[in-house]
PDB file of N, CA and C in Angstrom:
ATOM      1  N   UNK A   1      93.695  67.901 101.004  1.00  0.00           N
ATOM      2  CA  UNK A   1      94.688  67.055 101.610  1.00  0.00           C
ATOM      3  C   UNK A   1      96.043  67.332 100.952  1.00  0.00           C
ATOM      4  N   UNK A   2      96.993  67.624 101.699  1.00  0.00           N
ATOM      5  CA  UNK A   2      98.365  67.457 101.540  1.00  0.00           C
ATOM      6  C   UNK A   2      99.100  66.693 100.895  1.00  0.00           C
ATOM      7  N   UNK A   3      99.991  66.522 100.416  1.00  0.00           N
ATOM      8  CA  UNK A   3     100.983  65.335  99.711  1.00  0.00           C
ATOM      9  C   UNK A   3     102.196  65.509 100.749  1.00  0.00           C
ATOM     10  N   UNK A   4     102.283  64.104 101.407  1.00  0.00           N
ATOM     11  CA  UNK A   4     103.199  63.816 102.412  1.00  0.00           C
ATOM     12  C   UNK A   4     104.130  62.845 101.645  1.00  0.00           C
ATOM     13  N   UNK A   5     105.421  62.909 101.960  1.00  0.00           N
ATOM     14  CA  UNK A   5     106.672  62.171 101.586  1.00  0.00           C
ATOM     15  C   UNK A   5     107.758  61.562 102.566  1.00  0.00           C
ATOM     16  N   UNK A   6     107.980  60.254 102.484  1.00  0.00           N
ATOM     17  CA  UNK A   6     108.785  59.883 103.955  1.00  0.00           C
ATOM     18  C   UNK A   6     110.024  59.862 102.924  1.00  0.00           C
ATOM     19  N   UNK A   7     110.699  60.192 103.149  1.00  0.00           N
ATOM     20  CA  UNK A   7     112.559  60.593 102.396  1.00  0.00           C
ATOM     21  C   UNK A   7     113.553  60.456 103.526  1.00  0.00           C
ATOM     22  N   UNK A   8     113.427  59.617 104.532  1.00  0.00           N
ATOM     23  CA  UNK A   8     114.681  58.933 105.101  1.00  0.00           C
ATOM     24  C   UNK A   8     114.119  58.377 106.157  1.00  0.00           C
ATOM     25  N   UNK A   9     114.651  56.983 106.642  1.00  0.00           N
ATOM     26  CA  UNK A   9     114.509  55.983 107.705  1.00  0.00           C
ATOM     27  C   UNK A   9     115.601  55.620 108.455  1.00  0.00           C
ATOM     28  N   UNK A  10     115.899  55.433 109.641  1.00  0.00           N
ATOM     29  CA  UNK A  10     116.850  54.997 110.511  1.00  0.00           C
ATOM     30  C   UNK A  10     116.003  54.006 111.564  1.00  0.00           C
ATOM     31  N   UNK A  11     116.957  53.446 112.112  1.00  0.00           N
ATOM     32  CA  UNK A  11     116.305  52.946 112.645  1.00  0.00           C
ATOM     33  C   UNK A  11     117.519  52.269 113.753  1.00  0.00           C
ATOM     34  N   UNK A  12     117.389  52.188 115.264  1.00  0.00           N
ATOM     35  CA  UNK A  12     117.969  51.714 116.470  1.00  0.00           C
ATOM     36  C   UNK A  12     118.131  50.291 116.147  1.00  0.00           C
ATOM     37  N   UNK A  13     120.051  50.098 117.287  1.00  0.00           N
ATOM     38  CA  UNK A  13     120.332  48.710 116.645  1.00  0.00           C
ATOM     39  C   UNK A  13     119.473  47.535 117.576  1.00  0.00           C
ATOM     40  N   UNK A  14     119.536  46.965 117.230  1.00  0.00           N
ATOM     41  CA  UNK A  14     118.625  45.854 117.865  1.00  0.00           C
ATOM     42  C   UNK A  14     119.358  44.659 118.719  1.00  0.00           C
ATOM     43  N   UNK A  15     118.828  44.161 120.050  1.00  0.00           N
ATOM     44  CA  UNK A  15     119.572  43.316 120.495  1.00  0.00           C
ATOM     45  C   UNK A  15     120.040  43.594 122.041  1.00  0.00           C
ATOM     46  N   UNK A  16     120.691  43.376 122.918  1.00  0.00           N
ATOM     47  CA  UNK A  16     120.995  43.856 124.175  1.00  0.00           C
ATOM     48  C   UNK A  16     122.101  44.787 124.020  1.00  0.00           C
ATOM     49  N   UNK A  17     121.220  46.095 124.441  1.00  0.00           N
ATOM     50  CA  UNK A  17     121.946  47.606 124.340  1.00  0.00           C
ATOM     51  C   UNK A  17     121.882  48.056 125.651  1.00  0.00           C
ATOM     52  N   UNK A  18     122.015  47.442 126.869  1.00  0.00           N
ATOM     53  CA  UNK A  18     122.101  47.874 128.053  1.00  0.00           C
ATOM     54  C   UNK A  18     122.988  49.020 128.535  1.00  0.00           C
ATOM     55  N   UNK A  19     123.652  49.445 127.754  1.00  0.00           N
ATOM     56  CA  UNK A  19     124.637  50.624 128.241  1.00  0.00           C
ATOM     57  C   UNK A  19     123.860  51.985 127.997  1.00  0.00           C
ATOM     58  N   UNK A  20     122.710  51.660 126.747  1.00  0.00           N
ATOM     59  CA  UNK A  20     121.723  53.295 125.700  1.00  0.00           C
ATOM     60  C   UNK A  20     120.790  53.594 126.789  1.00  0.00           C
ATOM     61  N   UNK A  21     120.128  54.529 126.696  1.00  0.00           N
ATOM     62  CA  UNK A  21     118.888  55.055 127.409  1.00  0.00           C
ATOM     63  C   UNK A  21     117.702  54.639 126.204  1.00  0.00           C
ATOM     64  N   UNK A  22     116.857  54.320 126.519  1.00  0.00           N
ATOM     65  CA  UNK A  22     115.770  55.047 125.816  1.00  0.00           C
ATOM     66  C   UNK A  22     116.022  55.855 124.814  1.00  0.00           C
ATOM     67  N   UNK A  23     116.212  57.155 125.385  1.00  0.00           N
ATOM     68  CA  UNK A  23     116.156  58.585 124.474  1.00  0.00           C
ATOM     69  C   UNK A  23     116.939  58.268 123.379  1.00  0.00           C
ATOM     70  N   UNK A  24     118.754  57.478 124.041  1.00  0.00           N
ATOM     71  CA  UNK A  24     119.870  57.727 123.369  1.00  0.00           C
ATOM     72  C   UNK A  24     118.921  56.089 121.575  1.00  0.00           C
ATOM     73  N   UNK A  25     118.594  55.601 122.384  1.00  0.00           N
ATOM     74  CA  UNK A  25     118.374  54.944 121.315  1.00  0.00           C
ATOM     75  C   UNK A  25     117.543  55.404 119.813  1.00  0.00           C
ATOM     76  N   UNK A  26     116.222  56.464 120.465  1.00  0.00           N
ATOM     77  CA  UNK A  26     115.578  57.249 119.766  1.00  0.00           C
ATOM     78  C   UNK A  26     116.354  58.246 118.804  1.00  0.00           C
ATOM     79  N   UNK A  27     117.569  58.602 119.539  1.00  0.00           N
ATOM     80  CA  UNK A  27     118.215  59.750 119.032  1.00  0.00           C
ATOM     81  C   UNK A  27     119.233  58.905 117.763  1.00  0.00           C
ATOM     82  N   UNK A  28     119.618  57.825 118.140  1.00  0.00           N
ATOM     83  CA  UNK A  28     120.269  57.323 117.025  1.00  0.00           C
ATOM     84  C   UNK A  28     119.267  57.001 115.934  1.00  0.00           C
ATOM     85  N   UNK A  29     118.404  56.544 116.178  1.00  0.00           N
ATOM     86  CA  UNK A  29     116.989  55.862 114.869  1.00  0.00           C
ATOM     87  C   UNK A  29     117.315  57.219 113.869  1.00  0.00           C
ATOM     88  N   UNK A  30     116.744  58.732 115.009  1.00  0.00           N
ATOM     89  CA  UNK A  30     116.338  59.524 114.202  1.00  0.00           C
ATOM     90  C   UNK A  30     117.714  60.368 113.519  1.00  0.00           C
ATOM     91  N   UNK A  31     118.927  60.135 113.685  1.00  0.00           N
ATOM     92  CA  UNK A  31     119.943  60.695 112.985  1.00  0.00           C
ATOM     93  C   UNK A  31     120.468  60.041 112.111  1.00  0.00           C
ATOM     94  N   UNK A  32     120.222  58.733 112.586  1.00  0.00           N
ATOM     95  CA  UNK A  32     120.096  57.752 110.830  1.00  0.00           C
ATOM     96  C   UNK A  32     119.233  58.074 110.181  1.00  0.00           C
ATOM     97  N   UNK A  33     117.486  58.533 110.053  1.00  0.00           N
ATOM     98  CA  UNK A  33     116.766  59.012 109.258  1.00  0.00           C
ATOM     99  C   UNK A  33     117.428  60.060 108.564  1.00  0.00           C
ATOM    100  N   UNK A  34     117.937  61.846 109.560  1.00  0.00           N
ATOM    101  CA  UNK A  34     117.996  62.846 108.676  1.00  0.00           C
ATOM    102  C   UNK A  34     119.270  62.469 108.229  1.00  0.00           C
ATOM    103  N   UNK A  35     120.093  61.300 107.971  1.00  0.00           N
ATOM    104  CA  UNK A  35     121.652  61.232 107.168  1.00  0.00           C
ATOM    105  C   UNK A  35     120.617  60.577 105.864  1.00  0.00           C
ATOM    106  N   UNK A  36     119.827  59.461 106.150  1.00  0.00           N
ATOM    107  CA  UNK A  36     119.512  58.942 104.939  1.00  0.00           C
ATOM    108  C   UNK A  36     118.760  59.947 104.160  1.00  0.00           C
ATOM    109  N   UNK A  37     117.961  60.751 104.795  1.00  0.00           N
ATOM    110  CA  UNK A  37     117.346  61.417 103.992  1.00  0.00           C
ATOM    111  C   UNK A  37     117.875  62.366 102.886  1.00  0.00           C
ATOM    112  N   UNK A  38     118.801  63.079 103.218  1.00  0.00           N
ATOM    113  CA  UNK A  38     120.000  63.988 102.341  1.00  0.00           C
ATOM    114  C   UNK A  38     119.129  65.068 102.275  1.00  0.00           C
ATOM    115  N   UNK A  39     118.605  65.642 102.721  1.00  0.00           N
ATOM    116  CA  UNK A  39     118.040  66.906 102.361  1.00  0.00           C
ATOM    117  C   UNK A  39     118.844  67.995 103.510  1.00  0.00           C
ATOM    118  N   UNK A  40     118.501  69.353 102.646  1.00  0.00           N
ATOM    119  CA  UNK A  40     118.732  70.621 103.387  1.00  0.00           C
ATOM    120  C   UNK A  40     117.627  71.086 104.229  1.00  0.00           C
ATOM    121  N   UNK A  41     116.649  70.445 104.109  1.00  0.00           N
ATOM    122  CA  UNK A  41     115.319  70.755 105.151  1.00  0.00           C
ATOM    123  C   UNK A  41     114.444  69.985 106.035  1.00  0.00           C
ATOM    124  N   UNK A  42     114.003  69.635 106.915  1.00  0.00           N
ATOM    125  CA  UNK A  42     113.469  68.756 107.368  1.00  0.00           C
ATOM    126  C   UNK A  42     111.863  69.455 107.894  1.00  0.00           C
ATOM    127  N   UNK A  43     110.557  68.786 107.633  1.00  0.00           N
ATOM    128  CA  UNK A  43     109.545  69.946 108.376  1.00  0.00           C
ATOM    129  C   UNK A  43     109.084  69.099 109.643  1.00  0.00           C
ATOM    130  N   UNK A  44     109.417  67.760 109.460  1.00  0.00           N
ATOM    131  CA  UNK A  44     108.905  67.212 110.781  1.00  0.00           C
ATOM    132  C   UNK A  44     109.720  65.900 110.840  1.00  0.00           C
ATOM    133  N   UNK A  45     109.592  65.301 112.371  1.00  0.00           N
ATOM    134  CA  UNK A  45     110.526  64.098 112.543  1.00  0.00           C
ATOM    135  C   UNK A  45     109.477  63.361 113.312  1.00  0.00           C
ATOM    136  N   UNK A  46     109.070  62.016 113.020  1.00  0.00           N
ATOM    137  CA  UNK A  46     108.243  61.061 113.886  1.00  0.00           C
ATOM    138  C   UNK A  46     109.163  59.910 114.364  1.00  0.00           C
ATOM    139  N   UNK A  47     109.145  59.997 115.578  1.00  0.00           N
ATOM    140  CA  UNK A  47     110.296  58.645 116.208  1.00  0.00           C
ATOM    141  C   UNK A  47     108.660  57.511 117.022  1.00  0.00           C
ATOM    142  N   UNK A  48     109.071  56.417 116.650  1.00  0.00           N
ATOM    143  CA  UNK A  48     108.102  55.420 117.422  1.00  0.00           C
ATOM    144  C   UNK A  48     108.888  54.012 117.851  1.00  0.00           C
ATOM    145  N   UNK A  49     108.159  53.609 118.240  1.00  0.00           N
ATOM    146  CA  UNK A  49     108.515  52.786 119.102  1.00  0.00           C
ATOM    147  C   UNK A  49     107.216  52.006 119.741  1.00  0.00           C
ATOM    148  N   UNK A  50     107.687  50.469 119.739  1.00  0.00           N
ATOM    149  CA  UNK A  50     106.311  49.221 119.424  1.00  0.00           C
ATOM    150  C   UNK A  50     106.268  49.118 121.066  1.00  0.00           C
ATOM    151  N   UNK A  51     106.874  49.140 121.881  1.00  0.00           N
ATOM    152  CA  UNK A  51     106.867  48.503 123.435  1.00  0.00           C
ATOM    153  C   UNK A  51     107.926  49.490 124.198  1.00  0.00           C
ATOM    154  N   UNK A  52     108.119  50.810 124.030  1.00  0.00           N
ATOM    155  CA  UNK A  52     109.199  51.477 125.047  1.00  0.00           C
ATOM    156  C   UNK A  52     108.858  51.342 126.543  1.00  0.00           C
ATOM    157  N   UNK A  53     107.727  51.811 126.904  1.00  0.00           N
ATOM    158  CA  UNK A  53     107.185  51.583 128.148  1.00  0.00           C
ATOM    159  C   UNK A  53     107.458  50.426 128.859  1.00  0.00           C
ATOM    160  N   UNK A  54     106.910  49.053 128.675  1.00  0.00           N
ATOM    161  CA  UNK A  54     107.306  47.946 128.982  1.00  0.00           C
ATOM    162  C   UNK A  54     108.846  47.622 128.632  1.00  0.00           C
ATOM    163  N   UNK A  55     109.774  48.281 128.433  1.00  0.00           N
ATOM    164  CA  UNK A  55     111.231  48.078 128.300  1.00  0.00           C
ATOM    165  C   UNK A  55     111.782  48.704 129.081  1.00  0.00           C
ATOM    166  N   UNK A  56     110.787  50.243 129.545  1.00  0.00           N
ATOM    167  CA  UNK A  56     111.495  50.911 130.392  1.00  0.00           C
ATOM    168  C   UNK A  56     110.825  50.348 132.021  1.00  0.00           C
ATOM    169  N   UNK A  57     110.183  49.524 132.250  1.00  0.00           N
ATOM    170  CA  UNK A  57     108.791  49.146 133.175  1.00  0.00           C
ATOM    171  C   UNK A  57     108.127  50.727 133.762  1.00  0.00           C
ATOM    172  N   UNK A  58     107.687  51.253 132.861  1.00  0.00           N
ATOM    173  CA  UNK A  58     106.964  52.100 133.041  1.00  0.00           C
ATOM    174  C   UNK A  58     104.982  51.739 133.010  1.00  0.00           C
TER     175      UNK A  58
END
């Protein structure tokens, strides 16, 4: 087994964002992660999300 390390978090603002997409909201979470993180490398990025579907009525 591997040794895994989480080294930066972002995270989408919360509240009525009716103007964002989906995506655009994902895309902000995860560019607040790689700023917090400070590194020169990244090997993977996990974006989640508790209820997108039912927000998008999908």
């Amino acid at each position: 087994m591997r040794t895994v390390c989480v080294v930066g978090i972002g995270m989408s603002k919360w509240g009525e964002v009716w103007r964002k997409s989906l995506r655009q909201l994902f895309v902000d979470a995860a560019r607040e992660a790689i700023q917090n993180a400070g590194v020169d490398r990244i090997d993977s990025l996990y974006v989640g999300c508790m209820s997108s579907g039912l927000f998008v009525g999908q």
